[in-house]
Protein backbone atom coordinates (compact mmCIF):
# COMPACT_ATOMS: atom_id res chain seq x y z
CA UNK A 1 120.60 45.13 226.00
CA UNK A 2 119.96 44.59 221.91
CA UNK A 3 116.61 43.79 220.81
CA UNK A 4 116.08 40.34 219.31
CA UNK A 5 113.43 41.62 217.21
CA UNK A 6 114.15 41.13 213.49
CA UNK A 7 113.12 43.77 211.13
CA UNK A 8 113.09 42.16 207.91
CA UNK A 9 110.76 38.93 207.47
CA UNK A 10 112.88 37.31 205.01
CA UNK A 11 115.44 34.71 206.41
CA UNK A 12 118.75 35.58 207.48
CA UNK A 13 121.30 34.81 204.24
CA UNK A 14 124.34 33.63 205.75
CA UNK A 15 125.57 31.63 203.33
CA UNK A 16 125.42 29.58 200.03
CA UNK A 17 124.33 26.24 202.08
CA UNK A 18 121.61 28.65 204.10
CA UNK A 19 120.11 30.62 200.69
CA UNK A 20 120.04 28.04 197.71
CA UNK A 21 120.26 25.04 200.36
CA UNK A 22 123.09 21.98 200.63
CA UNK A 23 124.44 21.94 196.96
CA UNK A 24 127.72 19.44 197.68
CA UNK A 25 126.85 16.25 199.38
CA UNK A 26 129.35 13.95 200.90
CA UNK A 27 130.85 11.59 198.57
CA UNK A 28 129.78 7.98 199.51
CA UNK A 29 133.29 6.00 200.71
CA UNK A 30 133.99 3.38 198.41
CA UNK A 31 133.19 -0.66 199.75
CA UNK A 32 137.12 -1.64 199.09
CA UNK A 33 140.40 0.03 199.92
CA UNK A 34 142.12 0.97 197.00
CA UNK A 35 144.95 -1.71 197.34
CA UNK A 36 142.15 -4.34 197.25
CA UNK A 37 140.41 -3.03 194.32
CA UNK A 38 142.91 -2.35 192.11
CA UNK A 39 143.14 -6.37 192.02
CA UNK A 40 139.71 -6.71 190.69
CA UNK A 41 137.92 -5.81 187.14
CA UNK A 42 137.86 -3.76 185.30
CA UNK A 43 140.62 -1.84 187.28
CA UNK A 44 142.69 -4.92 187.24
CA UNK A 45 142.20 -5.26 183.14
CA UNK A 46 142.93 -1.83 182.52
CA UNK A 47 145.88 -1.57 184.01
CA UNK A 48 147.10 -5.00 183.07
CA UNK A 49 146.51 -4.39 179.12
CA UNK A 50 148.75 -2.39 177.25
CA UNK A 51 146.98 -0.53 174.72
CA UNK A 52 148.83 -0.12 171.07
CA UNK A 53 150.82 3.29 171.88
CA UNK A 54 151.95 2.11 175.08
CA UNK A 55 153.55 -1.29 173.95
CA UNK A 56 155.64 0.82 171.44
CA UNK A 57 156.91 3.18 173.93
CA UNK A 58 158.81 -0.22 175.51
CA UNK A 59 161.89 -0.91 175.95
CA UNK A 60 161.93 -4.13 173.64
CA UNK A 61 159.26 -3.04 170.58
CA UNK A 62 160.72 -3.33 167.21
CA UNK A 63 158.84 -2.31 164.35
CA UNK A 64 160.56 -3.77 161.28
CA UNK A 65 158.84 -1.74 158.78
CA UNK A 66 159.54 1.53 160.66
CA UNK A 67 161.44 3.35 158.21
CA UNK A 68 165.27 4.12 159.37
CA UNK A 69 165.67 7.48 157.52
CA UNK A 70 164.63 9.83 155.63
CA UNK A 71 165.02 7.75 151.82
CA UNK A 72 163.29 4.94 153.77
CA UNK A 73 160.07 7.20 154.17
CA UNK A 74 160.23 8.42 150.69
CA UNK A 75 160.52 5.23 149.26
CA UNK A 76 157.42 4.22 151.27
CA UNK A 77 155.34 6.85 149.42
CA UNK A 78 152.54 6.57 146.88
CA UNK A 79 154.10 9.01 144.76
CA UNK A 80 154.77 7.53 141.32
CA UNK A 81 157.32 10.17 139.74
CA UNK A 82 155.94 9.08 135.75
CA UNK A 83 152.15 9.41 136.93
CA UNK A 84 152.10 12.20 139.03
CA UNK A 85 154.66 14.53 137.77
CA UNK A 86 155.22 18.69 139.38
CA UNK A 87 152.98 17.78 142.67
CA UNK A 88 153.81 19.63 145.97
CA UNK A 89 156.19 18.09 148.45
CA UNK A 90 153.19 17.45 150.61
CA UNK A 91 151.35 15.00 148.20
CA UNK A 92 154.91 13.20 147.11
CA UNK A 93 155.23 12.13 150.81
CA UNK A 94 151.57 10.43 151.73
CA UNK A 95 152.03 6.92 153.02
CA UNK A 96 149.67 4.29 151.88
CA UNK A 97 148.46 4.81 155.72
CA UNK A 98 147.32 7.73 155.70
CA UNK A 99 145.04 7.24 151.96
CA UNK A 100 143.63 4.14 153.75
CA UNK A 101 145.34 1.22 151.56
CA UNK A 102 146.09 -2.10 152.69
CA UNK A 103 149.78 -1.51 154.45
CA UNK A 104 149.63 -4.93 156.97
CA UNK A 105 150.43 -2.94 159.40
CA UNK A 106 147.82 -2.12 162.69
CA UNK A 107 147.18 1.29 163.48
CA UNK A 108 144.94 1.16 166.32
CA UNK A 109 143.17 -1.34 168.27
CA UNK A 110 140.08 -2.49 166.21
CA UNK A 111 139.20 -5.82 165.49
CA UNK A 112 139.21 -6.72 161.77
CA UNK A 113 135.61 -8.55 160.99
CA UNK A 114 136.13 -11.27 157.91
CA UNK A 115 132.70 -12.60 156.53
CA UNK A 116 133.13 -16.11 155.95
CA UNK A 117 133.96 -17.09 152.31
CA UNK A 118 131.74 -19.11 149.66
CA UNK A 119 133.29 -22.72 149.21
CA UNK A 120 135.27 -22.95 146.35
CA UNK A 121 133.59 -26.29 145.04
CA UNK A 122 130.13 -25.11 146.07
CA UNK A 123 130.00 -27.12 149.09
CA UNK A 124 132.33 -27.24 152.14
CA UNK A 125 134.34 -29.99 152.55
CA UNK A 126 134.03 -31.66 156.27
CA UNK A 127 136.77 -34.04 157.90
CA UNK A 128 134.97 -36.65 159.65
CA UNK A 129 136.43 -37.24 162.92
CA UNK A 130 135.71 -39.46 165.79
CA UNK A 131 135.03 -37.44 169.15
CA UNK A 132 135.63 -40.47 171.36
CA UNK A 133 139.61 -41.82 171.17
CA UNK A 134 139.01 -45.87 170.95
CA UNK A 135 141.77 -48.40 171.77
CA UNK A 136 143.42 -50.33 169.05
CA UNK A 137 143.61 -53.36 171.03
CA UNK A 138 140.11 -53.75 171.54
CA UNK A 139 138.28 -56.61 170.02
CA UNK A 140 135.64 -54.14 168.73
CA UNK A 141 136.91 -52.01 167.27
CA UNK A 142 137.31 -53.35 163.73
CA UNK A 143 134.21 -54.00 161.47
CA UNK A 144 131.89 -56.18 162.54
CA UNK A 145 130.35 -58.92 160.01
CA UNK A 146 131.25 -60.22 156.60
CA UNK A 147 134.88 -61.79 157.16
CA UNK A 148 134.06 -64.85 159.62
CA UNK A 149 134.24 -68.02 159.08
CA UNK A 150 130.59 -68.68 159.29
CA UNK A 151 130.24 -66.99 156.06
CA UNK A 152 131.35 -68.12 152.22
CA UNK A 153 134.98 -67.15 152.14
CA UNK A 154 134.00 -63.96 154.07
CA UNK A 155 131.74 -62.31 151.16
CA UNK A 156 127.94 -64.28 151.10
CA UNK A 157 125.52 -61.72 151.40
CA UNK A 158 121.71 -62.35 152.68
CA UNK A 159 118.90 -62.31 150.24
CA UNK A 160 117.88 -58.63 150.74
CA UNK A 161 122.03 -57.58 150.55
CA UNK A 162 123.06 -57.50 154.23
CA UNK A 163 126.03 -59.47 155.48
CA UNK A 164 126.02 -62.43 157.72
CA UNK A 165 127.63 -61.85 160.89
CA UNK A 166 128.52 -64.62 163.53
């Protein structure tokens, strides 16, 4: 029969989970099947908006400025042959993309911020508009007052410059 006695007082090492402990818990399930919550956000809006790259990988994307050939992209260049003559083939073919110049063409998907412009006569000019659509058969709705027959012809004025009305 073996003895049961141990000889050594230290615990028995078995194992990673008996030494340092339980390192790797159980992931929690998730609350929704993954059918379900791919139909919700942000999963849904991901997956549902094409980002720049992938819309020009479609079948159907034409880019009109896209040059056709190789005289297309040269043509395209900044390189001014009377300014800038004897450079290196690598600075006579930078696009105005790549020095940062207006091109009108988006790059990647960042929203442009405009800061609202100064009115050119110093003040902004408003159109006056009426929120509420009236009827143009309505008895009301032309001007009340000064053209009724109670009045002078239609133009008497009170003493302090208001007009009679009926």
């Amino acid at each position: 029969m073996m003895s049961t006695r141990r000889p050594y007082p230290f615990p028995k090492l078995e194992g990673d989970g008996d030494f340092v402990g339980n390192r790797y818990e159980q992931q929690k399930a998730y609350g929704l099947p993954t059918h379900l919550a791919q139909k919700k956000d942000p999963w849904n809006r991901l997956s549902n908006t094409a980002t720049l790259s992938s819309s020009r990988r479609e079948v159907y994307h034409h880019d009109p400025e896209a040059p056709y050939d190789s005289l297309d992209f040269v043509l395209k260049t900044e390189y001014d042959h009377h300014k800038e003559f004897m450079k290196d083939k690598s600075a006579t073919l930078i696009q105005p993309e790549t020095i940062g110049k207006e091109h009108g063409r988006i790059l990647k998907n960042r929203t442009v911020v405009l800061s609202p412009q100064d009115p050119k006569l110093g003040h902004p000019l408003r159109m006056a508009t009426n929120p509420q659509k009236e009827c143009l058969d309505s008895i009301d709705v032309p001007i009340e007052g000064c053209h009724t027959q109670t009045t002078n012809r239609g133009y008497s004025r009170k003493p302090d410059g208001g007009f009679f009305t009926s």
